[in-house]
Protein backbone atom coordinates (compact mmCIF):
# COMPACT_ATOMS: atom_id res chain seq x y z
CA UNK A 1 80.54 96.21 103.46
CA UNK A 2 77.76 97.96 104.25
CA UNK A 3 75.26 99.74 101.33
CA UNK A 4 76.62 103.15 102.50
CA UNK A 5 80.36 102.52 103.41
CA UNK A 6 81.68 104.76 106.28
CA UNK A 7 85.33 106.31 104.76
CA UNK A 8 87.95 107.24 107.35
CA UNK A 9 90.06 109.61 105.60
CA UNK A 10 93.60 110.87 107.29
CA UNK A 11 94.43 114.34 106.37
CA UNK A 12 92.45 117.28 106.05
CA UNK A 13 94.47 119.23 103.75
CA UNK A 14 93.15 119.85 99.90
CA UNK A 15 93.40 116.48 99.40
CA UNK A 16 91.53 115.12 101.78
CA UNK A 17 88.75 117.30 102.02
CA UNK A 18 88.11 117.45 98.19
CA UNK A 19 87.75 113.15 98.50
CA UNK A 20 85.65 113.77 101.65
CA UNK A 21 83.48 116.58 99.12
CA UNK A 22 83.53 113.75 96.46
CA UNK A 23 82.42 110.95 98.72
CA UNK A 24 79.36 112.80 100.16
CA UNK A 25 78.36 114.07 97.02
CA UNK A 26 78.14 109.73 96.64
CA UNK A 27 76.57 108.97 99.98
CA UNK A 28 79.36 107.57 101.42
CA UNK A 29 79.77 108.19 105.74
CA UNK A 30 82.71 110.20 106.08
CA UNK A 31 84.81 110.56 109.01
CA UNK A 32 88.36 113.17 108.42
CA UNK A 33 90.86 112.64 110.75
CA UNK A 34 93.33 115.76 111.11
CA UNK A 35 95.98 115.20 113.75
CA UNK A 36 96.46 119.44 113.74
CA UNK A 37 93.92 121.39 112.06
CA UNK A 38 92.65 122.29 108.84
CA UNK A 39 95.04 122.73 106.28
CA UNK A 40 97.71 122.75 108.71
CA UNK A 41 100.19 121.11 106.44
CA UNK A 42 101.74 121.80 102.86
CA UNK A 43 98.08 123.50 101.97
CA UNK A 44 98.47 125.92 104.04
CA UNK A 45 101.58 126.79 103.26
CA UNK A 46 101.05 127.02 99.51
CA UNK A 47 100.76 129.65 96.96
CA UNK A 48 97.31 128.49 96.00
CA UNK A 49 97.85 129.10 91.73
CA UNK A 50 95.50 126.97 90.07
CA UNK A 51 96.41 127.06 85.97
CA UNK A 52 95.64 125.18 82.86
CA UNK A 53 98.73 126.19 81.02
CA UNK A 54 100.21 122.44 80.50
CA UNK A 55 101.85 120.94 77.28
CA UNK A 56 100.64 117.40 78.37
CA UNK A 57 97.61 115.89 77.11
CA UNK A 58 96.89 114.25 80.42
CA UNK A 59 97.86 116.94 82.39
CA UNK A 60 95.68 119.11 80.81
CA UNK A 61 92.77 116.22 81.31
CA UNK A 62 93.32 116.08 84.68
CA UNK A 63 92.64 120.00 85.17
CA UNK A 64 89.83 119.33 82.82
CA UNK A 65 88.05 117.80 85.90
CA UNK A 66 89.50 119.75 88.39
CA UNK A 67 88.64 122.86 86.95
CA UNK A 68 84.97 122.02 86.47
CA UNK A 69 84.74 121.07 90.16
CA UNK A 70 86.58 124.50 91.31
CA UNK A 71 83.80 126.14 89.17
CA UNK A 72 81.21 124.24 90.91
CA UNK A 73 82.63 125.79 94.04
CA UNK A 74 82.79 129.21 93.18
CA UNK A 75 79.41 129.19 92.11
CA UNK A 76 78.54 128.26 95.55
CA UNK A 77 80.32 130.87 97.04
CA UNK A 78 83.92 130.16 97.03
CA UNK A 79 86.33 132.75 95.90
CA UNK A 80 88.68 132.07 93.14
CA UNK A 81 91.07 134.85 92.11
CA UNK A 82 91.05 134.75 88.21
CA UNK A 83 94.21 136.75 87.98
CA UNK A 84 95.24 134.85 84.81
CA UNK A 85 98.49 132.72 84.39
CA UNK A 86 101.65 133.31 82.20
CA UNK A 87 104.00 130.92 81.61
CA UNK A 88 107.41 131.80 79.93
CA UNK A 89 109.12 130.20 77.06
CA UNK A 90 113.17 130.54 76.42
CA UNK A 91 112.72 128.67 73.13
CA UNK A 92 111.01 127.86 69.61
CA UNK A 93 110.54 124.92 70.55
CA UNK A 94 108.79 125.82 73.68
CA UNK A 95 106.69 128.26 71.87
CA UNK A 96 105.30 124.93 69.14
CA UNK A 97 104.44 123.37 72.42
CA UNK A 98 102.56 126.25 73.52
CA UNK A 99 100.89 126.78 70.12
CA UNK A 100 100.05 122.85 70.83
CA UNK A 101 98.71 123.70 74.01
CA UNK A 102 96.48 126.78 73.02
CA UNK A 103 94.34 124.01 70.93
CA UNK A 104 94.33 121.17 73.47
CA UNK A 105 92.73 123.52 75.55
CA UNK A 106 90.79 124.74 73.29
CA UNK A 107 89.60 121.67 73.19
CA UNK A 108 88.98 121.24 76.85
CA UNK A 109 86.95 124.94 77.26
CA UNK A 110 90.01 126.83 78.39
CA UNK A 111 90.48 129.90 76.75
CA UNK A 112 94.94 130.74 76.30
CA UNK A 113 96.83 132.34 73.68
CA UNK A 114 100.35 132.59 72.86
CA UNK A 115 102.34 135.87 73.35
CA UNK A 116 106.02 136.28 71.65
CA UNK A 117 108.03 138.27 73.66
CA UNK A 118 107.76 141.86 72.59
CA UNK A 119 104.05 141.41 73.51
CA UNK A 120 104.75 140.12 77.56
CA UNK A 121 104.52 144.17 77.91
CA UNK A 122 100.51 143.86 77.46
CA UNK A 123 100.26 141.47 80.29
CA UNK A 124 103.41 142.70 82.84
CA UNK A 125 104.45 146.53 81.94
CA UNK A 126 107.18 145.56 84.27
CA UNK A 127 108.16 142.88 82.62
CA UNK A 128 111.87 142.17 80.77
CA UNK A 129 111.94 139.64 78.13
CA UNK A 130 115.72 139.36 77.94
CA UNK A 131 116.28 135.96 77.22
CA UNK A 132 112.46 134.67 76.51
CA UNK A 133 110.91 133.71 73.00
CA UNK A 134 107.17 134.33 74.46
CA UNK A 135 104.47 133.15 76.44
CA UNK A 136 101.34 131.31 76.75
CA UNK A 137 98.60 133.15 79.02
CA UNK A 138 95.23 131.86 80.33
CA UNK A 139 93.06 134.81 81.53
CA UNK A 140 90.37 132.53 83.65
CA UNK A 141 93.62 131.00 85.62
CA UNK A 142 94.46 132.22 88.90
CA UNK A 143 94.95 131.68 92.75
CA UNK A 144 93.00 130.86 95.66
CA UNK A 145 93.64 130.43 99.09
CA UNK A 146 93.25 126.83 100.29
CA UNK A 147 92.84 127.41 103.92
CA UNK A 148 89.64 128.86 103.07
CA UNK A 149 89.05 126.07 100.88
CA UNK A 150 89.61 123.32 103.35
CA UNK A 151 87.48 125.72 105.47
CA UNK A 152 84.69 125.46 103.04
CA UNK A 153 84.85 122.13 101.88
CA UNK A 154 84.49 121.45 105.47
CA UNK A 155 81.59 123.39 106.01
CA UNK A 156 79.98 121.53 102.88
CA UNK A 157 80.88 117.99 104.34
CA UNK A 158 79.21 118.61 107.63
CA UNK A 159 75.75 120.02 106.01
CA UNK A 160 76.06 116.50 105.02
CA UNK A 161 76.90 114.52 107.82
CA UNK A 162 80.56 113.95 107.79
CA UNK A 163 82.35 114.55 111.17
CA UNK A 164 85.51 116.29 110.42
CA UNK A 165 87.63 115.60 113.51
CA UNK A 166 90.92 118.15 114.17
CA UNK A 167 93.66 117.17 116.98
CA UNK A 168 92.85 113.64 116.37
CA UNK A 169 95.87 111.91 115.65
CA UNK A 170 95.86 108.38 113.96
CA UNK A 171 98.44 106.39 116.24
CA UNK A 172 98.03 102.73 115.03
CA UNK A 173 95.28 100.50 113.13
CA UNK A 174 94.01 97.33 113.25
CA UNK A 175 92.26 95.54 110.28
CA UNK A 176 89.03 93.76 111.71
CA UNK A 177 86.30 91.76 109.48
CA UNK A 178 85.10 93.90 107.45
CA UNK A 179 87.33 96.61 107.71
CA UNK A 180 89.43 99.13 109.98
CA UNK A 181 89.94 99.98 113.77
CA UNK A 182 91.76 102.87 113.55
CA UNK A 183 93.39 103.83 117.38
CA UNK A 184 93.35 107.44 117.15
CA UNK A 185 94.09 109.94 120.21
CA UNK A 186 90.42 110.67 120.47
CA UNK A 187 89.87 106.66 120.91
CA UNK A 188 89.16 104.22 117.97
CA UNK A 189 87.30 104.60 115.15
CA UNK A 190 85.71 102.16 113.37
CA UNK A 191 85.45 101.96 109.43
CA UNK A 192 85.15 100.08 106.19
CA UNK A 193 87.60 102.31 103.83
CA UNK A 194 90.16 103.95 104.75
CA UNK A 195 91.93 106.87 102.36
CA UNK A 196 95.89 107.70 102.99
CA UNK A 197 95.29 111.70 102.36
CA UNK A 198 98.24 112.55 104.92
CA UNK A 199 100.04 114.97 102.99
CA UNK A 200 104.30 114.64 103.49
CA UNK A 201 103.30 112.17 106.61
CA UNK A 202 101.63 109.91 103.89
CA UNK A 203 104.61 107.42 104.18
CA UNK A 204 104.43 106.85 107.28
CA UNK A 205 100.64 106.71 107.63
CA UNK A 206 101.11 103.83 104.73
CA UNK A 207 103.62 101.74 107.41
CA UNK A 208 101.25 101.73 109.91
CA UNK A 209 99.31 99.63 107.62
CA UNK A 210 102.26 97.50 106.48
CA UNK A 211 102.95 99.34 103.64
CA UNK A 212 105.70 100.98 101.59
CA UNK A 213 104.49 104.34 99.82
CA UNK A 214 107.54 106.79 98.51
CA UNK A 215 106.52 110.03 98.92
CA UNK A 216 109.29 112.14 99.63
CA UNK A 217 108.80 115.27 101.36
CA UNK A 218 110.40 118.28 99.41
CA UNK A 219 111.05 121.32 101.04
CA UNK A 220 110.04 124.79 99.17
CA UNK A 221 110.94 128.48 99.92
CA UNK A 222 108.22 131.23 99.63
CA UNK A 223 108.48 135.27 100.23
CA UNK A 224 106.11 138.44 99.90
CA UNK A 225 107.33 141.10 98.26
CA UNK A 226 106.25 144.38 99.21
CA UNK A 227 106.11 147.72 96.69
CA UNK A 228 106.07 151.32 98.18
CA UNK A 229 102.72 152.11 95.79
CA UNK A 230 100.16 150.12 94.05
CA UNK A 231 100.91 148.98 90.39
CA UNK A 232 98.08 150.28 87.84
CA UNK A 233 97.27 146.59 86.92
CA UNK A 234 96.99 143.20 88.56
CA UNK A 235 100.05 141.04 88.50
CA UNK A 236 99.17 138.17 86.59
CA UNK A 237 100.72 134.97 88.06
CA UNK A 238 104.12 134.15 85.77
CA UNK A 239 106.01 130.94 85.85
CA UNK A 240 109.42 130.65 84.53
CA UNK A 241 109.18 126.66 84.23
CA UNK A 242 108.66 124.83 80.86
CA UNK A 243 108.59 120.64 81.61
CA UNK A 244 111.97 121.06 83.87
CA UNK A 245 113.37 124.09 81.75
CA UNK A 246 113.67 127.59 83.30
CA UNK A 247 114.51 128.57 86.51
CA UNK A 248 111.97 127.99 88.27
CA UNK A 249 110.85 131.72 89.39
CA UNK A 250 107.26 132.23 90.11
CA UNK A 251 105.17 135.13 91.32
CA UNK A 252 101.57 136.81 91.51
CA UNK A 253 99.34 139.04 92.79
CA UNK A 254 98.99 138.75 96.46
CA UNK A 255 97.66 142.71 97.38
CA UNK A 256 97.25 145.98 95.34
CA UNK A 257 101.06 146.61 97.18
CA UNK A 258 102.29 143.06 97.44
CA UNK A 259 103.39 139.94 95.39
CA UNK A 260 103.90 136.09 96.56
CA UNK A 261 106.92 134.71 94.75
CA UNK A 262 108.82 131.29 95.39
CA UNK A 263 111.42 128.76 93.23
CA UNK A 264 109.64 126.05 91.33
CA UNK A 265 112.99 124.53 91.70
CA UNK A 266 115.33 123.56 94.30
CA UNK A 267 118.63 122.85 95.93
CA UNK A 268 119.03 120.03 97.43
CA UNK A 269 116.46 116.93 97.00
CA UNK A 270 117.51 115.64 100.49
CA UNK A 271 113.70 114.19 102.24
CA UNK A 272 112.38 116.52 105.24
CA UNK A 273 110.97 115.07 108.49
CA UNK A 274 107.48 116.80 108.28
CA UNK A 275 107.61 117.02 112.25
CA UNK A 276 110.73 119.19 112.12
CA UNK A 277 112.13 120.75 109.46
CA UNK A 278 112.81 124.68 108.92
CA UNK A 279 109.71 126.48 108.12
CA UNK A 280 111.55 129.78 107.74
CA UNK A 281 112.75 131.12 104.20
CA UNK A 282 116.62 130.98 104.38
CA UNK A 283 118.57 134.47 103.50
CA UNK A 284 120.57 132.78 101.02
CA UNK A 285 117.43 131.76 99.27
CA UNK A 286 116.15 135.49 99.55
CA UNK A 287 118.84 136.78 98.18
CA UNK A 288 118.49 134.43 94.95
CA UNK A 289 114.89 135.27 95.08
CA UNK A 290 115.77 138.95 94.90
CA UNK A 291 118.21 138.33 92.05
CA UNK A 292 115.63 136.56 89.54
CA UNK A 293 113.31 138.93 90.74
CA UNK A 294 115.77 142.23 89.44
CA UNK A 295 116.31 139.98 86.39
CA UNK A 296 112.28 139.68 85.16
CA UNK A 297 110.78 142.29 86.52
CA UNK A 298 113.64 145.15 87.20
CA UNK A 299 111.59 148.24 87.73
CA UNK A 300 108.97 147.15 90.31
CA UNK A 301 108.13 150.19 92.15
CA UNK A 302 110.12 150.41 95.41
CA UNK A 303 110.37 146.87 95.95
CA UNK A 304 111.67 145.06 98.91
CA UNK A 305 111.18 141.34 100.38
CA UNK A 306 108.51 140.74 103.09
CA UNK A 307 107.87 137.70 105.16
CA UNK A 308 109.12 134.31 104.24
CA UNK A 309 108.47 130.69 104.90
CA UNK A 310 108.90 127.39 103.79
CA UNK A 311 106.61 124.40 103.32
CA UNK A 312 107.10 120.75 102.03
CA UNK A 313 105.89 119.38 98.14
CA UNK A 314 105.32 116.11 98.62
CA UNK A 315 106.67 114.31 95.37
CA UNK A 316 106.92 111.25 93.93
CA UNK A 317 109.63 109.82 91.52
CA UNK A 318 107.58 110.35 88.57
CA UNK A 319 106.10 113.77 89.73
CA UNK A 320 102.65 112.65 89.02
CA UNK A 321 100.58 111.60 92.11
CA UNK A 322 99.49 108.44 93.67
CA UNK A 323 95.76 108.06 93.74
CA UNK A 324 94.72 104.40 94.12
CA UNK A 325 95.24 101.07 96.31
CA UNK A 326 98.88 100.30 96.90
CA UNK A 327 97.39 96.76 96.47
CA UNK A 328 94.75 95.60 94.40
CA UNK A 329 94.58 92.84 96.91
CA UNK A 330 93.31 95.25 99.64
CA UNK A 331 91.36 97.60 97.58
CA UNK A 332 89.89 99.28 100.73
CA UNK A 333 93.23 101.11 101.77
CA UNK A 334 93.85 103.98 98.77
CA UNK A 335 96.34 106.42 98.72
CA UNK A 336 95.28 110.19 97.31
CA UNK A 337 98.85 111.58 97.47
CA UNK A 338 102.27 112.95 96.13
CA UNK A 339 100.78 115.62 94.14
CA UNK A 340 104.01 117.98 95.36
CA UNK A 341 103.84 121.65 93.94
CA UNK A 342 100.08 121.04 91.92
CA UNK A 343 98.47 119.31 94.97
CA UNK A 344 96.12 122.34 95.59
CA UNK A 345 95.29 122.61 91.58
CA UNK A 346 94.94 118.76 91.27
CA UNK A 347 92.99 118.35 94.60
CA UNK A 348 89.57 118.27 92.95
CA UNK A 349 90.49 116.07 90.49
CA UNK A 350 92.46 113.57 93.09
CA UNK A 351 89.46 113.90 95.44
CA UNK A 352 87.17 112.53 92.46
CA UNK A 353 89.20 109.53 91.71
CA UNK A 354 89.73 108.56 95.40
CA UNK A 355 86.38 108.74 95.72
CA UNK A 356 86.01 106.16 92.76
CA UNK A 357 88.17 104.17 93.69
CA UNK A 358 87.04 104.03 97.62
CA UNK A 359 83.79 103.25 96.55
CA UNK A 360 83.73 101.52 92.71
CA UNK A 361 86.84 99.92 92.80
CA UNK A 362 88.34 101.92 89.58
CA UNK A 363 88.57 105.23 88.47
CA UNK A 364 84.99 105.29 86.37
CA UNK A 365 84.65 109.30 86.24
CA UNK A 366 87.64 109.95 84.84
CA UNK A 367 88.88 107.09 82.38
CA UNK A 368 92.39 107.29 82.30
CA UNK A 369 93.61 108.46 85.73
CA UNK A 370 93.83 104.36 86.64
CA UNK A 371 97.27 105.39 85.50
CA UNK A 372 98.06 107.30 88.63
CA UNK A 373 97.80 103.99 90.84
CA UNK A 374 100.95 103.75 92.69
CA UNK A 375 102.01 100.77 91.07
CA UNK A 376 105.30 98.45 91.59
CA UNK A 377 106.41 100.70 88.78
CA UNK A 378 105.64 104.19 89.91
CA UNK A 379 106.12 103.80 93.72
CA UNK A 380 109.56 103.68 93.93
CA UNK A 381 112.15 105.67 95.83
CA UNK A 382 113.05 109.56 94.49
CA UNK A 383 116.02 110.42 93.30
CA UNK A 384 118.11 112.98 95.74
CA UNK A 385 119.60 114.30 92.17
């Protein structure tokens, strides 16, 4: 391998172009393949909430890095919303964990505090409490949009040297001495590394190499809700989702007369085939939308559902990602991918350790996250239940 490897990464969603951001900030040649455009997959089609209201000790690590990267970003020019994040509890014992949580990240720089229930008023006047025991809230949380991220991550690449290459679809690959001769439909491209950043077509990027990768493509439901006058605050984003308990309801700020609010949870587990599944919000799902809706916030001022659309999570069985060689015997190939439903939050974070491991062999910025290899273990099919 050469002194400065060149990295062939496939996908520019998040994913990809935060490892592409990481590997030029180590002087790595960097070629992204995109076989549409930028962020024409699941990050484009996401809700964009980046939070630091976790339970986990790792998960909360994890955003420890990805945070300081997204700040490193925004200082450059890159707009983060800091709406501020509330996630609900239904229980005591949801509440200890949040208590739990307020120190962890206290511990981490994040500022959070708990709210018990009578107090969710301060944050969402419109909010009903029926059936809640409280709240944790982060006030520096928030949204962004991550087209305009790939957009500028892109931008940030290229001052750099990196070709980022749209409408060039990987087709097959060939492993030469040395590395990688990936066919593509803008003719081959040669390389030393190669990074699986594909997004829900990560599985089957992984066969063209010989390779079994489970990431199972998840479809989710998203709507805009539309109110007849602006509210007299900012809608902070909520989350009705404590570690699997809740229902899954989540909404935010979109517009002074408009909110973005999708399920957390859903139906049916069934796969999707990325290159044709329904990218339209279903009026079944609407309605249910509309029904948790009138249940947490009832007296929203003349609401009524906008636009939908649907886009894919791509998860794996463990609902952690897969950042790391498939296998150690061919450390050049890594994976960066599976991060379903946190993929835009995470992507800093999962760009870093790609990076690492594209280049060092290990994870050695972030002990820790070697624990996010997809392993025999980990890499396994998901359950449709």
């Amino acid at each position: 391998m050469t002194s400065s490897p060149h990295v062939a990464i496939i996908g520019a969603g998040t994913l990809g172009m935060a490892t592409a951001s990481n590997l030029c900030a180590q002087g790595a040649r960097v070629t992204v393949l995109e076989a549409n455009g930028l962020a024409s997959g699941s990050s484009g089609r996401s809700v964009g909430v980046v939070g630091t209201q976790f339970t986990d000790p790792f998960d909360i690590m994890l955003r420890t890095h990805a945070i300081r990267q997204f700040r490193d970003w925004e200082s450059k020019g890159f707009k983060f919303n800091h709406i501020g994040y509330l996630r609900l509890a239904r229980t005591e014992a949801q509440m200890a964990l949040f208590e739990q949580s307020v120190r962890m990240q206290a511990e981490a720089g994040f500022r959070s505090r708990v709210y018990r229930a009578h107090e969710l008023t301060q944050l969402v006047p419109h909010m009903s409490a029926d059936g809640l025991a409280g709240g944790i809230f982060g006030p520096d949380d928030g949204f962004i949009d991550p087209y305009e991220l790939c957009n500028f991550l892109a931008e940030e690449v290229r001052a750099k040297g990196a070709a980022v290459r749209q409408a060039c679809k990987v087709l097959g690959v060939k492993r030469v001495a040395g590395g990688y001769l990936l066919e593509t439909t803008k003719g081959a491209i040669g390389c030393d590394i190669v990074v699986n950043a594909a997004g829900a077509w990560a599985r089957q990027v992984a066969a063209m190499f010989g390779q079994e990768l489970w990431v199972h493509p998840e479809r989710h439901e998203a709507i805009s809700i539309h109110l007849d006058r602006p509210l007299d605050y900012v809608m902070p984003m909520v989350m009705d989702l404590v570690n699997g308990e809740g229902t899954g309801l989540n909404f935010r700020h979109e517009k002074s007369t408009e909110l973005i609010a999708e399920v957390h949870k859903v139906k049916s587990r069934e796969p999707e085939n990325p290159d044709a599944y329904n990218d339209q919000c279903d009026e079944d799902s609407k309605v249910d939308l509309a029904e948790m809706l009138l249940e947490r916030v009832p007296d929203l001022p003349g609401a009524s559902l906008g636009r939908g659309w649907a886009g894919l999570y791509p998860v794996t069985a463990d609902h952690r990602p897969f950042v790391g060689p498939i296998d150690m015997s061919e450390p050049t190939l890594v994976t960066a991918a599976g991060a379903g439903g946190y993929g835009i939050q995470l992507s800093p974070v999962i760009g870093q350790v790609a990076a690492d491991w594209a280049l060092h062999g290990a994870p050695v910025s972030a002990p820790g996250t070697e624990t996010l290899r997809p392993t025999s273990d980990r890499n396994r099919p998901v359950s449709p239940t």
